[in-house]
C-alpha atoms as a PDB file:
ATOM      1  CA  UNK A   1       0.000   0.000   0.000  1.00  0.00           C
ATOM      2  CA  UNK A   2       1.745   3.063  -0.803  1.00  0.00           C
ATOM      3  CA  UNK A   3       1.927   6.167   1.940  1.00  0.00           C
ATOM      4  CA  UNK A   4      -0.411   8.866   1.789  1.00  0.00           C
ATOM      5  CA  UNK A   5       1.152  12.207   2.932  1.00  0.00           C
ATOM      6  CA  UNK A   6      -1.545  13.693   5.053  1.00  0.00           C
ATOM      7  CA  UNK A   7       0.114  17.586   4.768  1.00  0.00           C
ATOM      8  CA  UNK A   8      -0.534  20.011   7.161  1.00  0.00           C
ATOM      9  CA  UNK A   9      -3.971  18.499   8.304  1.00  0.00           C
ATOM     10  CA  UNK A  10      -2.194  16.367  10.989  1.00  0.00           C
ATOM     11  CA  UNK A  11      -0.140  19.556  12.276  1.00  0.00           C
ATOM     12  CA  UNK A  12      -3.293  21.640  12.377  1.00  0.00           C
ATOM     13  CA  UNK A  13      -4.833  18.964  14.129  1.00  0.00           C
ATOM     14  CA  UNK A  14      -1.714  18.796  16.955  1.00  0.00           C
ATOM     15  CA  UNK A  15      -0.942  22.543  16.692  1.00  0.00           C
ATOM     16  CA  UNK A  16      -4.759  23.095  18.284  1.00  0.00           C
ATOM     17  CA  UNK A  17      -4.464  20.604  20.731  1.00  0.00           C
ATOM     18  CA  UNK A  18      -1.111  22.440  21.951  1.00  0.00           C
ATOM     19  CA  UNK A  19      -2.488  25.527  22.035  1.00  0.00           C
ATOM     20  CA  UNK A  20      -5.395  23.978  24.936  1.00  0.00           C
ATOM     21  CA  UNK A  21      -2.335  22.233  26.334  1.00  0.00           C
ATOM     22  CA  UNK A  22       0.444  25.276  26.488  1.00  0.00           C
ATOM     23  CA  UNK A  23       0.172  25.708  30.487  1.00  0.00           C
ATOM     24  CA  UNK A  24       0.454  22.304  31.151  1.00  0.00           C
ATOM     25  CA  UNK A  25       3.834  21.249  32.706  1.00  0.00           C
ATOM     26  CA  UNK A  26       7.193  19.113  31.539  1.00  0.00           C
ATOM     27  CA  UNK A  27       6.102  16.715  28.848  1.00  0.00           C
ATOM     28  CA  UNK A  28       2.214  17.413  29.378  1.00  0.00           C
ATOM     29  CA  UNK A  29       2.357  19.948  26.792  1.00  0.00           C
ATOM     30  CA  UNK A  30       5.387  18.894  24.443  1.00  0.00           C
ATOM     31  CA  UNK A  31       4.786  15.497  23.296  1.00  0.00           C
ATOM     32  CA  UNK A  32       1.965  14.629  21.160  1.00  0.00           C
ATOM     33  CA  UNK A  33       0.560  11.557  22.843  1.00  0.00           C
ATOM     34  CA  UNK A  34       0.820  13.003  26.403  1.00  0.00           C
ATOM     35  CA  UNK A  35      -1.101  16.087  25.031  1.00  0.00           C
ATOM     36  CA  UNK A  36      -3.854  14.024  23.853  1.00  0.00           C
ATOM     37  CA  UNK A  37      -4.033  11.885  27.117  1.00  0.00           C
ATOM     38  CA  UNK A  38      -3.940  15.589  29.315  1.00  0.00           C
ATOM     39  CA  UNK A  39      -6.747  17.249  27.720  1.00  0.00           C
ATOM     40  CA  UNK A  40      -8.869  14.135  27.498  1.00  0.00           C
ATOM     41  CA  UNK A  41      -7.814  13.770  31.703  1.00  0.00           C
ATOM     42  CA  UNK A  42      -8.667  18.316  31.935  1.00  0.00           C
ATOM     43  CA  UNK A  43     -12.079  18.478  30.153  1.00  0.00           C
ATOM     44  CA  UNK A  44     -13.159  14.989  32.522  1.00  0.00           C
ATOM     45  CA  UNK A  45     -12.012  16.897  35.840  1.00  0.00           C
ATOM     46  CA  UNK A  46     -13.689  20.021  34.272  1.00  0.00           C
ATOM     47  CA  UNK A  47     -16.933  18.337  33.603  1.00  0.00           C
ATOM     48  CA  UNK A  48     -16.628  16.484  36.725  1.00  0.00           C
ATOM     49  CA  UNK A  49     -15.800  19.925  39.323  1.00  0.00           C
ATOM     50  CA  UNK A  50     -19.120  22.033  37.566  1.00  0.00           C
ATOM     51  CA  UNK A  51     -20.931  19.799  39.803  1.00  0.00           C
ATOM     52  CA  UNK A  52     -19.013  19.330  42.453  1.00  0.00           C
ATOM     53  CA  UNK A  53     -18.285  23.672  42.593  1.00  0.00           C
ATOM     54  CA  UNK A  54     -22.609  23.770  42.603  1.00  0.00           C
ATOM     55  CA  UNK A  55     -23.134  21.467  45.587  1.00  0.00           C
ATOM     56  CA  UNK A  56     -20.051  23.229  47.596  1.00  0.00           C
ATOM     57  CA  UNK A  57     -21.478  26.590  46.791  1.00  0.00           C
ATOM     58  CA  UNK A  58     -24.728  25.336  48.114  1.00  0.00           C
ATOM     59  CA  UNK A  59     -23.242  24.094  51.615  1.00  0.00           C
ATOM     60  CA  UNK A  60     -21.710  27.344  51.756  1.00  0.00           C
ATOM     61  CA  UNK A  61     -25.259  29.236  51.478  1.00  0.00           C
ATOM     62  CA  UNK A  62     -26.635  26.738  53.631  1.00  0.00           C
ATOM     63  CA  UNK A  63     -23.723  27.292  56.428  1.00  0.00           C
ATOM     64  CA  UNK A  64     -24.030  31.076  56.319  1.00  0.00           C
ATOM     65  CA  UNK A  65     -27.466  31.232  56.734  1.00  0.00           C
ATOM     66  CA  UNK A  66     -27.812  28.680  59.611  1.00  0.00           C
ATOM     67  CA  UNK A  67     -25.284  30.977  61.293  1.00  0.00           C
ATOM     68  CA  UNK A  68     -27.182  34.006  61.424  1.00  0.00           C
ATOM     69  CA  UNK A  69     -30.526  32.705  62.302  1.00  0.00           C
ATOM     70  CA  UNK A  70     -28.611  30.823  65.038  1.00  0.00           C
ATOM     71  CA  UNK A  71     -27.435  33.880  65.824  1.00  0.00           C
ATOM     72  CA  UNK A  72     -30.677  35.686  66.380  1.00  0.00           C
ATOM     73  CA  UNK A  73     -32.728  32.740  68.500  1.00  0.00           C
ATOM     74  CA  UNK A  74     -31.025  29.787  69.950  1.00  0.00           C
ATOM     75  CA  UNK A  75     -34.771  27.972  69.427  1.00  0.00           C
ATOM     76  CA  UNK A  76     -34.906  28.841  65.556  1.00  0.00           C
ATOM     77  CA  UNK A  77     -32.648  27.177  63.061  1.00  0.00           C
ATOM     78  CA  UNK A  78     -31.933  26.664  59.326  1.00  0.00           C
ATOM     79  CA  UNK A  79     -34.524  23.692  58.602  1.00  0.00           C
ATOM     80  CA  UNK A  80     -37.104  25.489  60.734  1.00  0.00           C
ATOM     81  CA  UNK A  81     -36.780  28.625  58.111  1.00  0.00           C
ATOM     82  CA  UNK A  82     -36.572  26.513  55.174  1.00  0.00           C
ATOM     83  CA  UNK A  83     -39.946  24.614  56.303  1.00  0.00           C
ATOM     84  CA  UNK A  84     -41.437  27.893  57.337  1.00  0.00           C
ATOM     85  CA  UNK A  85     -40.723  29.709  53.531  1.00  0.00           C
ATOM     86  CA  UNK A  86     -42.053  26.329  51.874  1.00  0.00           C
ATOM     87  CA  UNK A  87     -45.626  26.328  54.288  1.00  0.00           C
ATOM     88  CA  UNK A  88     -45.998  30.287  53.104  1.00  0.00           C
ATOM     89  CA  UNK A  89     -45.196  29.626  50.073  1.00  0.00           C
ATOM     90  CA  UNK A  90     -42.540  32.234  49.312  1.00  0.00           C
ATOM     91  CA  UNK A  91     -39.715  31.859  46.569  1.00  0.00           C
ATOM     92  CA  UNK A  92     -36.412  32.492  48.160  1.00  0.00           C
ATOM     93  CA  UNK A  93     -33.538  30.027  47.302  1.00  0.00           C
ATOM     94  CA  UNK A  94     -30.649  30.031  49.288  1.00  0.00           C
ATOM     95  CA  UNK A  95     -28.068  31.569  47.438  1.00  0.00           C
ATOM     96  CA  UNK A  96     -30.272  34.937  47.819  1.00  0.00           C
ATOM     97  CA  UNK A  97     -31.258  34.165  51.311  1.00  0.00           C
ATOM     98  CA  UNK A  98     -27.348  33.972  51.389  1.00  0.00           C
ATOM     99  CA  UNK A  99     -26.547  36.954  50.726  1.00  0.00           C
ATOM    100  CA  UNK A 100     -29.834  38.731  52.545  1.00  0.00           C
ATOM    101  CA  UNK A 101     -27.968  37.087  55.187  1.00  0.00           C
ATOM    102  CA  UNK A 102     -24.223  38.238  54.611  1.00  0.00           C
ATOM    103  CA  UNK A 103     -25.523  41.932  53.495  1.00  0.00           C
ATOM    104  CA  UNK A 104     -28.226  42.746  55.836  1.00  0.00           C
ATOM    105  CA  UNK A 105     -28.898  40.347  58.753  1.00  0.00           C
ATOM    106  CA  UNK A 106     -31.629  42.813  60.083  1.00  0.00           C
ATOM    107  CA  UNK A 107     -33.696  42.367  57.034  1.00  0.00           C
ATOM    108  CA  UNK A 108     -33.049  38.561  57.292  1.00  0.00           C
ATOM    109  CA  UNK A 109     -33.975  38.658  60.816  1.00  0.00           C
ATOM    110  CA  UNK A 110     -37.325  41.026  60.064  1.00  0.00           C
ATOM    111  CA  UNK A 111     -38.329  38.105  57.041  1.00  0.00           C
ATOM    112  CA  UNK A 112     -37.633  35.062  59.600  1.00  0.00           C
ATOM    113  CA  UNK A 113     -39.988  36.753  62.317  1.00  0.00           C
ATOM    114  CA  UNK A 114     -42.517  37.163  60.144  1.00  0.00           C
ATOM    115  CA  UNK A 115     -42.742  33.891  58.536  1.00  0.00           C
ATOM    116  CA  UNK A 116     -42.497  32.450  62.052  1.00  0.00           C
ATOM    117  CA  UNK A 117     -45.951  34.048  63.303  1.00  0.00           C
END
């Protein structure tokens, strides 16, 4: 079978993938095959972390809000809000009950003692 001279296809092909690769370290973004097996391994651990980063984000809300209703009334806590908002039927998700909480703990305190009664 006689060769077939692919051109500058192949190098456009590897000169892209180096280009994704150019941060990596040592061989990781020299040689060809390594290059392939490191961006396969990056976009996996990216795909993989997008959930991971939403369900640490959420802990994060959940923590922070806990600790300022804790703060206000031993007896009142974080599930006792979240049950609360759910019987009156008001849309607040955490990440904005979050930062109610980090920005203005009054007004997070004044929307607790409400729902409460």
């Amino acid at each position: 079978m006689t060769r077939i001279r692919r051109g500058y296809i192949a190098r456009r092909r590897r000169t892209k993938i180096r280009l994704f690769v150019s941060s990596f370290r040592g061989a990781h973004s020299r040689l060809t095959r390594s290059i392939t097996q490191q961006k396969i391994r990056a976009l996996v651990s990216a795909h993989r972390d997008r959930d991971r980063q939403k369900r640490s984000f959420r802990r994060l809300w959940v923590t922070r809000i806990n600790a300022v209703i804790r703060g206000n009334g031993v007896s009142y806590s974080y599930n006792r809000l979240i049950n609360n908002l759910y019987k009156r039927q008001l849309i607040l998700n955490r990440k904005i009950l979050a930062q109610i909480a980090i920005l203005n703990r009054n007004c997070l305190y004044t929307i607790s003692n409400d729902i409460r009664k």
